[in-house]
Protein backbone atom coordinates (compact mmCIF):
# COMPACT_ATOMS: atom_id res chain seq x y z
CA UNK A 1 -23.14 -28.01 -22.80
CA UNK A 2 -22.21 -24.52 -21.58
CA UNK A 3 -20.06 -24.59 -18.09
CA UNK A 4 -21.48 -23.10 -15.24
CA UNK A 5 -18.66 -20.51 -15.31
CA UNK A 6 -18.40 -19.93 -18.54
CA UNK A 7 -22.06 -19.05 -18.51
CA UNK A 8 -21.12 -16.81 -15.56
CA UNK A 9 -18.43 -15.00 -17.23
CA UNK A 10 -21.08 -14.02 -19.58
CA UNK A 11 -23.68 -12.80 -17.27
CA UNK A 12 -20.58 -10.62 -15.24
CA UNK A 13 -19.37 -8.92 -18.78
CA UNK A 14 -23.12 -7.05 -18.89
CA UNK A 15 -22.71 -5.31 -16.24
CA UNK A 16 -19.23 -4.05 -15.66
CA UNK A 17 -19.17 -1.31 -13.11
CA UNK A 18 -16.02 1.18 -11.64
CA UNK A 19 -14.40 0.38 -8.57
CA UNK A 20 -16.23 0.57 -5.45
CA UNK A 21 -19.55 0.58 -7.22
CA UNK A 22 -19.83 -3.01 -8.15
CA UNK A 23 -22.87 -3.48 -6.66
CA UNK A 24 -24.79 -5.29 -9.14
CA UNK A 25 -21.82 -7.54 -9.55
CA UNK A 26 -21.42 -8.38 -5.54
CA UNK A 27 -25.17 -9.02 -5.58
CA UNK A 28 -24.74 -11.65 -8.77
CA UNK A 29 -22.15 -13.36 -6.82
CA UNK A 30 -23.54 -13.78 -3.58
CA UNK A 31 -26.67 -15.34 -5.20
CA UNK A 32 -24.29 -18.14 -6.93
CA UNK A 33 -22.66 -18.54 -3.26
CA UNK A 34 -25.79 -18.81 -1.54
CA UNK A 35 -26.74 -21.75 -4.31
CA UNK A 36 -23.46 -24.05 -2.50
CA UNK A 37 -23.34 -26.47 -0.09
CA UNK A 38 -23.11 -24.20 3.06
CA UNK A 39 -21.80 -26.57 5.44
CA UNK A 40 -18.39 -25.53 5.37
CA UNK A 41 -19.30 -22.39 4.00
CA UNK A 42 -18.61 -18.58 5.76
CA UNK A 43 -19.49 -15.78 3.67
CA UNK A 44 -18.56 -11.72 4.37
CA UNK A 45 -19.39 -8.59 2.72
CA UNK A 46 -16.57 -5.77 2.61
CA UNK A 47 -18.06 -2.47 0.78
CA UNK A 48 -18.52 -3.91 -2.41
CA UNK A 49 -16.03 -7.02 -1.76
CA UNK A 50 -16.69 -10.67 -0.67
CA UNK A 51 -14.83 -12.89 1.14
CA UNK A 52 -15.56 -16.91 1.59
CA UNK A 53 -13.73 -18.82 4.02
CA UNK A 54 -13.97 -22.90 3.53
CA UNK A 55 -13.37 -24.99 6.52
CA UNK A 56 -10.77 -27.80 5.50
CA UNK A 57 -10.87 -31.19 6.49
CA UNK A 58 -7.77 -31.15 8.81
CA UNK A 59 -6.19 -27.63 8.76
CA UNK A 60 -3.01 -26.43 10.01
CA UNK A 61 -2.85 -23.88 7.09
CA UNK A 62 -5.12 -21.29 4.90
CA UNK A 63 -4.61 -20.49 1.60
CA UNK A 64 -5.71 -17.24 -0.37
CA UNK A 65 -7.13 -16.92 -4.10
CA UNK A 66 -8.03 -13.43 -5.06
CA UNK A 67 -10.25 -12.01 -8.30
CA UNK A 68 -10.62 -8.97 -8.73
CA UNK A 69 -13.94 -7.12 -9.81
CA UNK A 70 -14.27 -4.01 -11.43
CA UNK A 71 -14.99 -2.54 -15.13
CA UNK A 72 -13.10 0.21 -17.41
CA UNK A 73 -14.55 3.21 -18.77
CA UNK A 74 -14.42 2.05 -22.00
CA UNK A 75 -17.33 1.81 -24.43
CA UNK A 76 -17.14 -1.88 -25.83
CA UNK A 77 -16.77 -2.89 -29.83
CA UNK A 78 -16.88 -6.35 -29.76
CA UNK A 79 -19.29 -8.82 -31.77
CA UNK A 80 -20.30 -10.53 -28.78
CA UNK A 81 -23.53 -12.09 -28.37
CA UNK A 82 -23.55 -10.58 -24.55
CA UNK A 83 -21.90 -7.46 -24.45
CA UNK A 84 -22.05 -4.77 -22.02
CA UNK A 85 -25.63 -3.35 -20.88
CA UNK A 86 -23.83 -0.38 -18.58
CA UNK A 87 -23.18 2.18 -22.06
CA UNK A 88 -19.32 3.64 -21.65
CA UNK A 89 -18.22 0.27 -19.32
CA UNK A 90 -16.85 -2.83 -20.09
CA UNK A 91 -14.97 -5.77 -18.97
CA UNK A 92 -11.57 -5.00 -20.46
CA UNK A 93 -8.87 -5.95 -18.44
CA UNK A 94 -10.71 -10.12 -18.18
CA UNK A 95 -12.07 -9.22 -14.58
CA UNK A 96 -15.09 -11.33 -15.15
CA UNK A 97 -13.04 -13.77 -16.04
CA UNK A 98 -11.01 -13.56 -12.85
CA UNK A 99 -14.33 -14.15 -10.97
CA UNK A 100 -15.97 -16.58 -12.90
CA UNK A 101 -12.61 -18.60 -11.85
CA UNK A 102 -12.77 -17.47 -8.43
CA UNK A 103 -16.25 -19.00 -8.31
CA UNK A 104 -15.56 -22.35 -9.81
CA UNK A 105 -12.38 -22.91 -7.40
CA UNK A 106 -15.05 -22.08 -4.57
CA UNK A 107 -17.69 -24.45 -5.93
CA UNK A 108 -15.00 -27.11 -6.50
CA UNK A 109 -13.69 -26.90 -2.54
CA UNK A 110 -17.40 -26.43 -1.31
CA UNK A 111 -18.17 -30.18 -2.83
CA UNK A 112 -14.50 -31.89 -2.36
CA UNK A 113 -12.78 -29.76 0.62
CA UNK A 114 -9.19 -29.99 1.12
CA UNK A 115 -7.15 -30.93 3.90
CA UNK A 116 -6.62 -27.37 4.62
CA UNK A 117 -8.57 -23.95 4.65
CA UNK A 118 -9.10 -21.84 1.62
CA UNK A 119 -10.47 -17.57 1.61
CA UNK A 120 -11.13 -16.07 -1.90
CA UNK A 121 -11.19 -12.66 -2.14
CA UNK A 122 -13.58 -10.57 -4.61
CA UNK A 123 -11.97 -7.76 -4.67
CA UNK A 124 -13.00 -3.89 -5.99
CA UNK A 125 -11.47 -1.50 -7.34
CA UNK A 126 -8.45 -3.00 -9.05
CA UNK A 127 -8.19 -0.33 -11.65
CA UNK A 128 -8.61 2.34 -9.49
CA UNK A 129 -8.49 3.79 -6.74
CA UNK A 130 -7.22 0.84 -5.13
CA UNK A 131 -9.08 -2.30 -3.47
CA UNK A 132 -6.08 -4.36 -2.30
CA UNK A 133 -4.58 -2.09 0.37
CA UNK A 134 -7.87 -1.17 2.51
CA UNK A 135 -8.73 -4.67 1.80
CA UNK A 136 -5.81 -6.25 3.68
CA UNK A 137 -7.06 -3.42 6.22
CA UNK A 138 -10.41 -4.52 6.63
CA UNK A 139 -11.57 -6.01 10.25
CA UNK A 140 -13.74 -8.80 8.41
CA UNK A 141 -9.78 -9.88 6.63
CA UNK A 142 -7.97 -10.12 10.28
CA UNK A 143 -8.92 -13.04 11.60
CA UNK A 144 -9.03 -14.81 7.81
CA UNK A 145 -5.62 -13.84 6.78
CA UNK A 146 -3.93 -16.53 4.32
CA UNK A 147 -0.57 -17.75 4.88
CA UNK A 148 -0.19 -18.21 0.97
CA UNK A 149 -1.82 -15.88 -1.90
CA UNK A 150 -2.30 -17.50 -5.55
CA UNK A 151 -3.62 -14.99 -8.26
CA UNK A 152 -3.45 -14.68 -12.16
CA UNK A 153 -4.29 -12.13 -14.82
CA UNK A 154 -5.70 -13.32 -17.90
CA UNK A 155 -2.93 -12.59 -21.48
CA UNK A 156 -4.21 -12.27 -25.07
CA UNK A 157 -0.47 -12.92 -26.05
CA UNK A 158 -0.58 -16.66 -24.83
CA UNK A 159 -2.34 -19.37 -26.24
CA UNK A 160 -4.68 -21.43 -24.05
CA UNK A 161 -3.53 -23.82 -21.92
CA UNK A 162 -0.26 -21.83 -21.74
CA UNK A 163 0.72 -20.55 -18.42
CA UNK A 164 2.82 -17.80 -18.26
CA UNK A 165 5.06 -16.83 -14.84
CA UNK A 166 8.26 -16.17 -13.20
CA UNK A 167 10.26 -16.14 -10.02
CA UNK A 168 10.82 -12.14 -8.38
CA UNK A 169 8.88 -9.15 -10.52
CA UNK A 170 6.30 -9.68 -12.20
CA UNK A 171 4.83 -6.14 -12.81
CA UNK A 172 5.98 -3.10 -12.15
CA UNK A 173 5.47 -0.33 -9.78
CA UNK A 174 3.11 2.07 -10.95
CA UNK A 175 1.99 5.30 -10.20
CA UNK A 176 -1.14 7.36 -11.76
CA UNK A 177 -0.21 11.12 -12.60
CA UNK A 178 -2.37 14.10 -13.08
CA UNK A 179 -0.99 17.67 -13.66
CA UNK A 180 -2.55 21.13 -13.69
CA UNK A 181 -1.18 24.19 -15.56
CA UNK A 182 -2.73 27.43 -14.47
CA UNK A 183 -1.74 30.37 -16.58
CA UNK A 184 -3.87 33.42 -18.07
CA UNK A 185 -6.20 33.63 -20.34
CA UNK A 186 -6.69 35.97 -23.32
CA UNK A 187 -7.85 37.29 -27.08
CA UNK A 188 -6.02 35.21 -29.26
CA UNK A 189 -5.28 38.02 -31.23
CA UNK A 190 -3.19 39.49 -27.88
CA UNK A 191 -0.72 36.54 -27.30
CA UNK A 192 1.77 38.76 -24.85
CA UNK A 193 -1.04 39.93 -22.57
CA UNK A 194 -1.84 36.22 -21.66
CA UNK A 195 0.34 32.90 -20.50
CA UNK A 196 -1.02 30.04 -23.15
CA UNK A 197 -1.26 26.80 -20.92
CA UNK A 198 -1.44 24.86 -24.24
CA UNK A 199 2.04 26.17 -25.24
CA UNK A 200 3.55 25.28 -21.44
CA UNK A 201 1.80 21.68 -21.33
CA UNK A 202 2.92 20.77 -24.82
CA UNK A 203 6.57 22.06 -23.74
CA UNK A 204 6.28 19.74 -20.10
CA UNK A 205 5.06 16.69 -22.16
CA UNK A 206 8.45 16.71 -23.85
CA UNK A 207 10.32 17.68 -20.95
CA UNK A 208 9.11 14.32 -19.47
CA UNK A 209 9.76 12.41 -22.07
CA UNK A 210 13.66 12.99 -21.33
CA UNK A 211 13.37 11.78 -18.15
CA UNK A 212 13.72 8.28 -18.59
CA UNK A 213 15.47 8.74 -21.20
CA UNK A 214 18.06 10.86 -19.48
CA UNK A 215 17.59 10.55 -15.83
CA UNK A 216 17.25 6.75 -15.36
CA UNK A 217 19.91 3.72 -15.67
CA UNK A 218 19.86 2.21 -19.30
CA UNK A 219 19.53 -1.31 -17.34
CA UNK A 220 16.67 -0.54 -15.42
CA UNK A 221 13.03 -0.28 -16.96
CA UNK A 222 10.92 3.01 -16.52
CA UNK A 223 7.90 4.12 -18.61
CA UNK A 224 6.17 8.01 -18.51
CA UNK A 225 3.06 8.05 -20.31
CA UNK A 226 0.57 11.03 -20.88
CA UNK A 227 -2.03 9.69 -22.08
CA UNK A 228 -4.47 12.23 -22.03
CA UNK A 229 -4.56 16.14 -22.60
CA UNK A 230 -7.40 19.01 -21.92
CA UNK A 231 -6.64 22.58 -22.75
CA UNK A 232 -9.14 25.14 -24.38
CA UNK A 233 -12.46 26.13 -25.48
CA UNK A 234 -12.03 27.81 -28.61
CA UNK A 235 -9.97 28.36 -31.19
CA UNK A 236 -9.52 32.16 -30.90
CA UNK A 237 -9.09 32.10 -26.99
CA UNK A 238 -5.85 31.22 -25.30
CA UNK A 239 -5.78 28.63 -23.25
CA UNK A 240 -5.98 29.61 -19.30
CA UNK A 241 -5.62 25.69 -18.19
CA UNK A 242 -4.54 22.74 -19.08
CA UNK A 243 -4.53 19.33 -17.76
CA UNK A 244 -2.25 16.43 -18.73
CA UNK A 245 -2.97 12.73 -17.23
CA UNK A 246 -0.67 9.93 -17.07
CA UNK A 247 0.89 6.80 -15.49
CA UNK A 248 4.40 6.23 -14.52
CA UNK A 249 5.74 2.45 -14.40
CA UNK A 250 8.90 1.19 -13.31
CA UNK A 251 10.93 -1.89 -12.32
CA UNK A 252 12.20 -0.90 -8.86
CA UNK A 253 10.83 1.27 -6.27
CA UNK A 254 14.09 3.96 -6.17
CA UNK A 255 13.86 4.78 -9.90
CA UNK A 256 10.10 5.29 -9.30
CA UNK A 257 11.27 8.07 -6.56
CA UNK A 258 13.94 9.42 -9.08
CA UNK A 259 11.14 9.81 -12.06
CA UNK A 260 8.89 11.46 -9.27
CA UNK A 261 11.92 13.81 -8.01
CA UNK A 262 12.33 14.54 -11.43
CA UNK A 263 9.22 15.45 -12.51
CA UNK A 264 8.50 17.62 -9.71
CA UNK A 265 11.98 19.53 -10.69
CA UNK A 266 10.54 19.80 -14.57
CA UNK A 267 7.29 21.34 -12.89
CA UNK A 268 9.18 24.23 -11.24
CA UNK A 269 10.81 24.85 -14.04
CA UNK A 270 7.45 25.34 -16.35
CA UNK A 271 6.54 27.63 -14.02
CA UNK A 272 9.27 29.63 -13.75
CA UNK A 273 9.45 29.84 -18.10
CA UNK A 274 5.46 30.28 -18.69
CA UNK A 275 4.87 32.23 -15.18
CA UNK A 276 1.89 29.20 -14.15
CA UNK A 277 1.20 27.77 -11.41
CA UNK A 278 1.55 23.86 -11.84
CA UNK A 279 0.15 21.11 -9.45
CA UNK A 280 1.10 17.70 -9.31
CA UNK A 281 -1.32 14.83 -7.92
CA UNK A 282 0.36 11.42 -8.28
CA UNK A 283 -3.11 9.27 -7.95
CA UNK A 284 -3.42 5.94 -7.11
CA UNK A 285 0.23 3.52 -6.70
CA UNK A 286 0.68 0.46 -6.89
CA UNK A 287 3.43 -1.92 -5.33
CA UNK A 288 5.02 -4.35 -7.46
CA UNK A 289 4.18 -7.90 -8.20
CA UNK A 290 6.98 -9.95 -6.07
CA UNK A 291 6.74 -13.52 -7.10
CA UNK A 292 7.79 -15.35 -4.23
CA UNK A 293 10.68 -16.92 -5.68
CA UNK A 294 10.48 -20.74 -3.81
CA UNK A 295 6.78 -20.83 -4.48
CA UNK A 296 7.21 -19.64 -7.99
CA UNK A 297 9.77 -22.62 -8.74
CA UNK A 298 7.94 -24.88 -7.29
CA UNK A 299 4.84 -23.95 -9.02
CA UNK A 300 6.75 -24.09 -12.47
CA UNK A 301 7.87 -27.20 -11.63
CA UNK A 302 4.88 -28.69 -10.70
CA UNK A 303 3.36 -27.35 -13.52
CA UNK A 304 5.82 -28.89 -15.93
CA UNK A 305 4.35 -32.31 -14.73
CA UNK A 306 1.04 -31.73 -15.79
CA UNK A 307 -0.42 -32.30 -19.29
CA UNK A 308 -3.03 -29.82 -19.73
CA UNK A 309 -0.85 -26.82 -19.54
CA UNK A 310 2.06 -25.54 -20.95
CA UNK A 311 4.78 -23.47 -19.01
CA UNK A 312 6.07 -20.45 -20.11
CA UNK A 313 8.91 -18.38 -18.60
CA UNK A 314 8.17 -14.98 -19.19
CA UNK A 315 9.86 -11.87 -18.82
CA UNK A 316 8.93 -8.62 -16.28
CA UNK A 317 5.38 -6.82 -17.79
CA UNK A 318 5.27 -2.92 -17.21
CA UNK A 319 1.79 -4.17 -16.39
CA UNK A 320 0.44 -2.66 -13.12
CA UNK A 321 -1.69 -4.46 -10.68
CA UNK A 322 -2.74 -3.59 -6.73
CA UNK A 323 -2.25 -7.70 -5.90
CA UNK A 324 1.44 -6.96 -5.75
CA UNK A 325 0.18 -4.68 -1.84
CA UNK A 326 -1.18 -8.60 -1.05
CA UNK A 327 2.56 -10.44 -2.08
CA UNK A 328 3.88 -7.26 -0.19
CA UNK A 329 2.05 -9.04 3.03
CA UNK A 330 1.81 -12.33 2.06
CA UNK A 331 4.10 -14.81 0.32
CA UNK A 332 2.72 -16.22 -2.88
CA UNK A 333 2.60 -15.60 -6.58
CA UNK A 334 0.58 -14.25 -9.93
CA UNK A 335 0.94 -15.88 -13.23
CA UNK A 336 -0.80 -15.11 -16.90
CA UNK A 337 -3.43 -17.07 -18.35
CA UNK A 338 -3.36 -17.40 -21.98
CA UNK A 339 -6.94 -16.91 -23.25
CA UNK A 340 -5.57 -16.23 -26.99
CA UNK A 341 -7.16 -12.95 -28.47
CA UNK A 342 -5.27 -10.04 -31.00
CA UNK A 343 -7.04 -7.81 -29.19
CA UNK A 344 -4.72 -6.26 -25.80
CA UNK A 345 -5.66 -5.62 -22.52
CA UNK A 346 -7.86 -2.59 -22.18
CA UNK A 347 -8.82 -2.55 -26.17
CA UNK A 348 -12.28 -2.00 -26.85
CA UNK A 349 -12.56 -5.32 -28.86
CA UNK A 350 -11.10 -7.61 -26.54
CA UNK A 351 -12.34 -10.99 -26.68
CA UNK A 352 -10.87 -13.71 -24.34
CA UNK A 353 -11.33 -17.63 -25.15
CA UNK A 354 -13.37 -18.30 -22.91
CA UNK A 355 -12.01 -22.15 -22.78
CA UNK A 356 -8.88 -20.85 -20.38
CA UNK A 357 -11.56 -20.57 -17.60
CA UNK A 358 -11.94 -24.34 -17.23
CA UNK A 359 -7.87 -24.69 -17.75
CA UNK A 360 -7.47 -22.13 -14.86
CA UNK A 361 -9.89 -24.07 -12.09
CA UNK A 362 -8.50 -27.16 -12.84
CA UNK A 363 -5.15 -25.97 -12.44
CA UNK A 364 -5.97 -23.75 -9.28
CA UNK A 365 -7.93 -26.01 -7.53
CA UNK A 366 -5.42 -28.67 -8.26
CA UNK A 367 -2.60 -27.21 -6.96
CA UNK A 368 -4.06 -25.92 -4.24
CA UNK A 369 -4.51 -29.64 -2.88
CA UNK A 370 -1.26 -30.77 -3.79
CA UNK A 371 -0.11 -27.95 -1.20
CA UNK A 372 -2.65 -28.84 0.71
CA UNK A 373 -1.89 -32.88 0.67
């Protein structure tokens, strides 16, 4: 028989929506919350968020599990059986599967409450432009503010049952970048009565590839990635703009401020060599994902007692993620989830095992009463 979750997963990856417009998603949840036990029960709406407090049996603590919500503009190629309904959306990153999760460690507490209180947070707009900062803002978060945050991220690299984590950095610090190259325009047949923005951007996007490789500490970690580029609209005119898009990851917060510094300096001089104008907007950032080291080691270790799972040490991801503006706040800690696919985050054909959703309530709601106990 189908779980409950599972079967929820499936109904969340048809309609993946962008962030702050999950609103056929927050609607789908709230009707599975109003199905509970409400007795110890207190539901809130922020924007397009929820957040469900439940009353322990003895508190002198509350504890925090966030999932986070939103979809990816990417059109989906997968084989399933339930794929997206919204055309050029899908459930990439495994955010249904971080709320079908979320639910099942609500309906586990809402029948068998712990000594101590519990808020899970559906949050939007993970991949942009940012839920977990004006989350932790919100009035309807004040007076429910955990003391401890738990969160994972599912990994196509890990087989299930495998739980991947470690102490300190987890993910990086990330920053989105856009850049605009104004020049002149022209006959292509007149190159040196115009200032070709395809010639400048193509010249920047290998001025920024020395960066890291020149500017930042061989120890340290950095990544500069332009992953998209708009110049043109035909082949005999020269290009007046362009437009290069990009993300910028790194392992501390300084060599994040060097690459930025950096870039700005590689701006000015595109400018100056193709006479353009060039703007710079650096998008959405995230913080890095602190572990809490104490609470990560004694997660691993009481995870290494358990038989269901498997630990796995792993190493710092370049992987960004807004939870790490929630660790900045509160202590606490993210860890993978091995749902065992060949398909990566973000591919078009990703298709998470959906058996690591019952692994990752048991485990959650388990060691959420052993800290609670």
């Amino acid at each position: 028989m189908l779980s409950p979750f599972v079967e929820l997963r499936r109904q969340l990856h048809q309609i993946p929506e962008p962030g702050f417009q999950e609103f056929k998603t927050q609607q789908l949840l709230l009707e599975q919350l109003a199905k509970l036990p409400q007795d110890r029960l207190s539901i809130r709406t922020w924007r397009t968020g929820i957040l469900v407090y439940i009353k322990g049996l003895n508190p002198s603590k509350r504890f925090g599990y966030r999932a986070d919500m939103d979809g990816l503009p990417i059109t989906e190629e997968t084989t399933l059986p339930f794929p997206s309904q919204h055309p050029g959306y899908m459930h990439a990153c495994g955010h249904d599967f971080h709320m079908s999760i979320g639910m099942g460690v609500v309906t586990h507490f809402t029948a068998n409450p712990m000594q101590d209180d519990l808020v899970v947070l559906f949050q939007p707009a993970e991949e942009g432009p940012g839920g977990a900062l004006p989350m932790l803002a919100a009035e309807e978060l004040q007076d429910w503010m955990p003391d401890q945050m738990v969160a994972l991220h599912i990994a196509p690299e890990y087989p299930v049952g495998t739980i991947a984590v470690r102490p300190e950095i987890l993910f990086a610090n990330t920053s989105e970048l856009f850049i605009d190259l104004l020049g002149k325009g022209g006959h292509a047949a007149y190159p040196h009565q115009a200032n070709d923005m395809i010639i400048a951007a193509t010249q920047m996007v290998g001025q920024l590839q020395t960066i890291v490789s020149r500017n930042v500490n061989p120890l340290d970690s950095a990544v500069i990635t332009i992953g998209k580029m708009e110049a043109g609209t035909k082949q005999n005119i020269i290009a007046e703009k362009a437009r290069l898009e990009g993300t910028i990851r790194t392992l501390s917060a300084a060599s994040m401020n060097k690459i930025k510094g950096r870039i700005e300096a590689v701006a000015a001089g595109i400018e100056a060599s193709f006479e353009c104008q060039v703007t710079i907007d650096w998008g959405s950032n995230y913080r890095q994902v602190y572990n809490d080291p104490a609470l990560t080691v004694e997660f691993m270790d009481w995870l290494r007692g358990r038989d269901n799972v498997t630990l796995f040490e792993c190493t710092e991801a370049m992987t960004g993620e807004d939870f790490g503006y929630f660790l900045e706040k509160i202590p606490g800690f993210m860890f993978w989830l091995g749902v065992d696919t060949p398909h990566g985050l973000h591919n078009a054909k990703l298709d998470p095992d959906e058996r690591a959703i019952d692994v990752a309530i048991d485990t959650i709601t388990a060691y959420l009463r052993y800290k609670s106990s």
